[in-house]
C-alpha atoms as a PDB file:
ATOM      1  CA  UNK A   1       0.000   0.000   0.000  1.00  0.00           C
ATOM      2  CA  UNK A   2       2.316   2.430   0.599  1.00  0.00           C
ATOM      3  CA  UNK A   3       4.560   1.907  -2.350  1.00  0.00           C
ATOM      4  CA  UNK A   4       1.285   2.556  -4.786  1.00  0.00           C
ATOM      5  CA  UNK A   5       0.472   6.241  -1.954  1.00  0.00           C
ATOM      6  CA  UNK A   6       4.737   6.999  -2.711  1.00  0.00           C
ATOM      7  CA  UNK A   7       3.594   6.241  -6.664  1.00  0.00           C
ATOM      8  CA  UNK A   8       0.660   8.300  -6.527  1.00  0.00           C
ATOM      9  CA  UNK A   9       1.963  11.088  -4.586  1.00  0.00           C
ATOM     10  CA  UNK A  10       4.584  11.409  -7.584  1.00  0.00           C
ATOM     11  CA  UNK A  11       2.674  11.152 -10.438  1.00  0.00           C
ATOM     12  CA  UNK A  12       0.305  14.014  -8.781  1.00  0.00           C
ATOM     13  CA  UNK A  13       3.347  16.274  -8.807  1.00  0.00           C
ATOM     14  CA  UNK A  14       4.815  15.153 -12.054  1.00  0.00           C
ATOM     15  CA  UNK A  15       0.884  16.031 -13.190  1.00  0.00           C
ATOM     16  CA  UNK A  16       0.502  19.737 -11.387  1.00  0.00           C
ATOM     17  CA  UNK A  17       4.142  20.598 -12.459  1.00  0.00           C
ATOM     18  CA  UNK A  18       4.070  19.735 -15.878  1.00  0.00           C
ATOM     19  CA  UNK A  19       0.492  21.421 -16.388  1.00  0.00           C
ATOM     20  CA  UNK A  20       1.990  24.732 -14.445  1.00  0.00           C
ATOM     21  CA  UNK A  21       5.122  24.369 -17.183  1.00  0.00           C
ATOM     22  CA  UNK A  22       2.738  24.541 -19.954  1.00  0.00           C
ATOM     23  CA  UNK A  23       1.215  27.385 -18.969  1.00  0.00           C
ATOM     24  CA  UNK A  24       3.383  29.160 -16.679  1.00  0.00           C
ATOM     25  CA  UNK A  25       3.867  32.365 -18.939  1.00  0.00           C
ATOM     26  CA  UNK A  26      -0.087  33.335 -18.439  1.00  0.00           C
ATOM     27  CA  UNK A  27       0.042  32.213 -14.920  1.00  0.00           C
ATOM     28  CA  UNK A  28      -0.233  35.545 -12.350  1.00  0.00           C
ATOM     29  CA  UNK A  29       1.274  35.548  -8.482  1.00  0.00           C
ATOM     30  CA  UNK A  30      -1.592  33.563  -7.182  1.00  0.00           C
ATOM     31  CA  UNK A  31      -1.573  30.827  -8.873  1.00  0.00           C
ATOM     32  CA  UNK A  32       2.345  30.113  -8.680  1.00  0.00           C
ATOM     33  CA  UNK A  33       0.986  30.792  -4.645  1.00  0.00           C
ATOM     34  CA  UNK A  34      -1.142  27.814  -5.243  1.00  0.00           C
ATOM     35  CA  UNK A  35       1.190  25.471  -7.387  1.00  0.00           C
ATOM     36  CA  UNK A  36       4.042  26.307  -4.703  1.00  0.00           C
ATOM     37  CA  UNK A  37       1.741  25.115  -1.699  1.00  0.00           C
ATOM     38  CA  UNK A  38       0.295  22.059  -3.449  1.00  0.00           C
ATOM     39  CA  UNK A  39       3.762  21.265  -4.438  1.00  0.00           C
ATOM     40  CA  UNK A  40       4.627  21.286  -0.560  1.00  0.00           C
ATOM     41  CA  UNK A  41       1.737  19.462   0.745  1.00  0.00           C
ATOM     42  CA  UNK A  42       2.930  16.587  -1.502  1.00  0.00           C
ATOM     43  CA  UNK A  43       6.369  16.947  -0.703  1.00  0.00           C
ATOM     44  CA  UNK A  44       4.974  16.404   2.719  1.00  0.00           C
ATOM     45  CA  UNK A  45       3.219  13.692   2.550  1.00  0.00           C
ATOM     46  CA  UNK A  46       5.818  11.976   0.857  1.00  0.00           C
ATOM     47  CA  UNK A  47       8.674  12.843   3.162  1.00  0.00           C
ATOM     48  CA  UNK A  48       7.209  10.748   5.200  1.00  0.00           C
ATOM     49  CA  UNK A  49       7.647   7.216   3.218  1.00  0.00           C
ATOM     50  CA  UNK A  50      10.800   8.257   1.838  1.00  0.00           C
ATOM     51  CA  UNK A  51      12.611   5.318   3.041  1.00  0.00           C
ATOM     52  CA  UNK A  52      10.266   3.222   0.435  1.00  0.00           C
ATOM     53  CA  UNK A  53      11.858   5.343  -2.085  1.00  0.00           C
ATOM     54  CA  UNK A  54      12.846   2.940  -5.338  1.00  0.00           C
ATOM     55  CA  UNK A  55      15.534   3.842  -8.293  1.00  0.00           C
ATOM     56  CA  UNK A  56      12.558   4.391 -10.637  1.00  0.00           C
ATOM     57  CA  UNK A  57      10.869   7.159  -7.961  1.00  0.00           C
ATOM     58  CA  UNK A  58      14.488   8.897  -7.814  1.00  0.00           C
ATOM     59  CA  UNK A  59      14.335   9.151 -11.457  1.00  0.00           C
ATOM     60  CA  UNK A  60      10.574  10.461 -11.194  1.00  0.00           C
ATOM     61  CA  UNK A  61      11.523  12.965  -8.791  1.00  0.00           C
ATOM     62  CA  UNK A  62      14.779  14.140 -10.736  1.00  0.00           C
ATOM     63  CA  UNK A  63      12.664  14.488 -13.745  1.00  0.00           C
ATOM     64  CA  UNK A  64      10.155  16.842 -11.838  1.00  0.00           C
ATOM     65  CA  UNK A  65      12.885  18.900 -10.222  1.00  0.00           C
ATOM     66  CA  UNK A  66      14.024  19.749 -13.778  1.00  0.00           C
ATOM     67  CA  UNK A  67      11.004  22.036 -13.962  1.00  0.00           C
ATOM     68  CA  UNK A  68      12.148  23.967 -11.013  1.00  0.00           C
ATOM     69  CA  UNK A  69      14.545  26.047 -12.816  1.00  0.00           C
ATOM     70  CA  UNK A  70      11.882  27.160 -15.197  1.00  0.00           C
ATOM     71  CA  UNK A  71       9.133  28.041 -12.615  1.00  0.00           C
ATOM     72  CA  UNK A  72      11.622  29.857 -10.263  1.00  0.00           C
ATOM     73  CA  UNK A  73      12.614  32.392 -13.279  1.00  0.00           C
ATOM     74  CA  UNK A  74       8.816  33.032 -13.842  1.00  0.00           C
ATOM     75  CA  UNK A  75       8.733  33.583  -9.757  1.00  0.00           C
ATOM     76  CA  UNK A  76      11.767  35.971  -9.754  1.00  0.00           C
ATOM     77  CA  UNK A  77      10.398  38.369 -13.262  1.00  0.00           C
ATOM     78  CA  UNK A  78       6.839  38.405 -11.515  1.00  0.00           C
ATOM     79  CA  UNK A  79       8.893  39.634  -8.129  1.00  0.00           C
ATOM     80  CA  UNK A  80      10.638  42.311 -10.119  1.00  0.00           C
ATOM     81  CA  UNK A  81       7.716  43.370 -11.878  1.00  0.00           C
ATOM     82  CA  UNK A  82       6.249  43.946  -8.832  1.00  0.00           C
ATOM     83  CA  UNK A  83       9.264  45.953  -7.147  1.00  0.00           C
ATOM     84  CA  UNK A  84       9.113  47.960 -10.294  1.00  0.00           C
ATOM     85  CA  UNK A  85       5.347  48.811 -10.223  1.00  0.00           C
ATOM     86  CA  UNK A  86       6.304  49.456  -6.053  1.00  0.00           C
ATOM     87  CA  UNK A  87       8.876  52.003  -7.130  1.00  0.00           C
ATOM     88  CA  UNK A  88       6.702  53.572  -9.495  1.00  0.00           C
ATOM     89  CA  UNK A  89       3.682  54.575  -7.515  1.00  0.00           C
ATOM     90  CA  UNK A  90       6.099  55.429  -4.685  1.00  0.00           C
ATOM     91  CA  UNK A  91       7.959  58.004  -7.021  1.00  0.00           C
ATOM     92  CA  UNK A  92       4.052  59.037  -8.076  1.00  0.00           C
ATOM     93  CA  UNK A  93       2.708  59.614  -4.633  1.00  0.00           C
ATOM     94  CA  UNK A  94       6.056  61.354  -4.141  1.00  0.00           C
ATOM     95  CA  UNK A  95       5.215  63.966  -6.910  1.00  0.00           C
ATOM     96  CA  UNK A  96       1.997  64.286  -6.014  1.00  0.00           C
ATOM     97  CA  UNK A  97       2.628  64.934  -2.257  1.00  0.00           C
ATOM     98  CA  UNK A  98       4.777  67.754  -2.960  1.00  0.00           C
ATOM     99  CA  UNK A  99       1.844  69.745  -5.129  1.00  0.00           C
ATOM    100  CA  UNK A 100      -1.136  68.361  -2.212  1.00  0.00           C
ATOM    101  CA  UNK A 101       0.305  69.387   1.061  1.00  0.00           C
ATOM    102  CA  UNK A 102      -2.276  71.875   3.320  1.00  0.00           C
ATOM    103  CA  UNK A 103      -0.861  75.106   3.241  1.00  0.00           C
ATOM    104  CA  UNK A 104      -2.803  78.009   5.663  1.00  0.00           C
ATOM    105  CA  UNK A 105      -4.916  80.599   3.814  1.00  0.00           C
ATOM    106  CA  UNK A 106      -2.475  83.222   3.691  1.00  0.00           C
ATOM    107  CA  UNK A 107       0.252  81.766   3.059  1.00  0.00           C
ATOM    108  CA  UNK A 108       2.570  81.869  -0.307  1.00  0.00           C
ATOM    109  CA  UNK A 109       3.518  79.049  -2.367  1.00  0.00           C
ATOM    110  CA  UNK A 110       6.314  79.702  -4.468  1.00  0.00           C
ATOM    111  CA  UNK A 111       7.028  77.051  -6.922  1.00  0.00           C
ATOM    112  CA  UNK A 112      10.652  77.660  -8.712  1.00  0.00           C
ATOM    113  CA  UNK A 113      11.154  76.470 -12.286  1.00  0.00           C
ATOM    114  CA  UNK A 114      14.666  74.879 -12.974  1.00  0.00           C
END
């Protein structure tokens, strides 16, 4: 029984890894969220019998950590994309900050052109 729950346990991630691979260029942040913790709940699981391990499920599991490369690019330009977007509305509410701040009634606001 528990070789055929190590066997399934692979061939689930083989499945979710190579369907994220296929379509991992039109998959956003929460998704890669979800593939990341379904990943780890079968890593889990399978931690556990990893003494039942066989030659063929090394092979299995080599062959799905050959994906990792590819999905942990798509992770880090998603991660920059958002640091960029972060540094642009910080430089926006920046700008706009300087032209919205409460100045009293009678005071002057001099703005000087460079």
């Amino acid at each position: 029984m528990g070789e055929s729950n190590l066997r399934s346990i692979l061939d689930e991630l083989r499945f979710i890894t190579e369907d994220a691979v296929s379509r991992l260029q039109v998959m956003d942040e929460e998704e890669l969220l979800q593939l990341a913790n379904q990943r780890q709940d079968l890593v889990d699981s399978f931690i556990t019998m990893k003494e039942k391990v066989t030659e063929a499920d090394r092979e299995q599991i080599a062959y799905i950590l050959s994906y990792d490369p590819v999905i942990v690019a798509r992770m880090e330009y998603l991660k920059q994309e958002a640091g960029n977007w972060l540094q642009r509305q910080g430089s926006i509410k920046q700008q706009h900050n300087a032209y919205q701040q409460n100045y009293a009634v009678d005071s002057w606001f001099i703005d000087h052109r460079k």
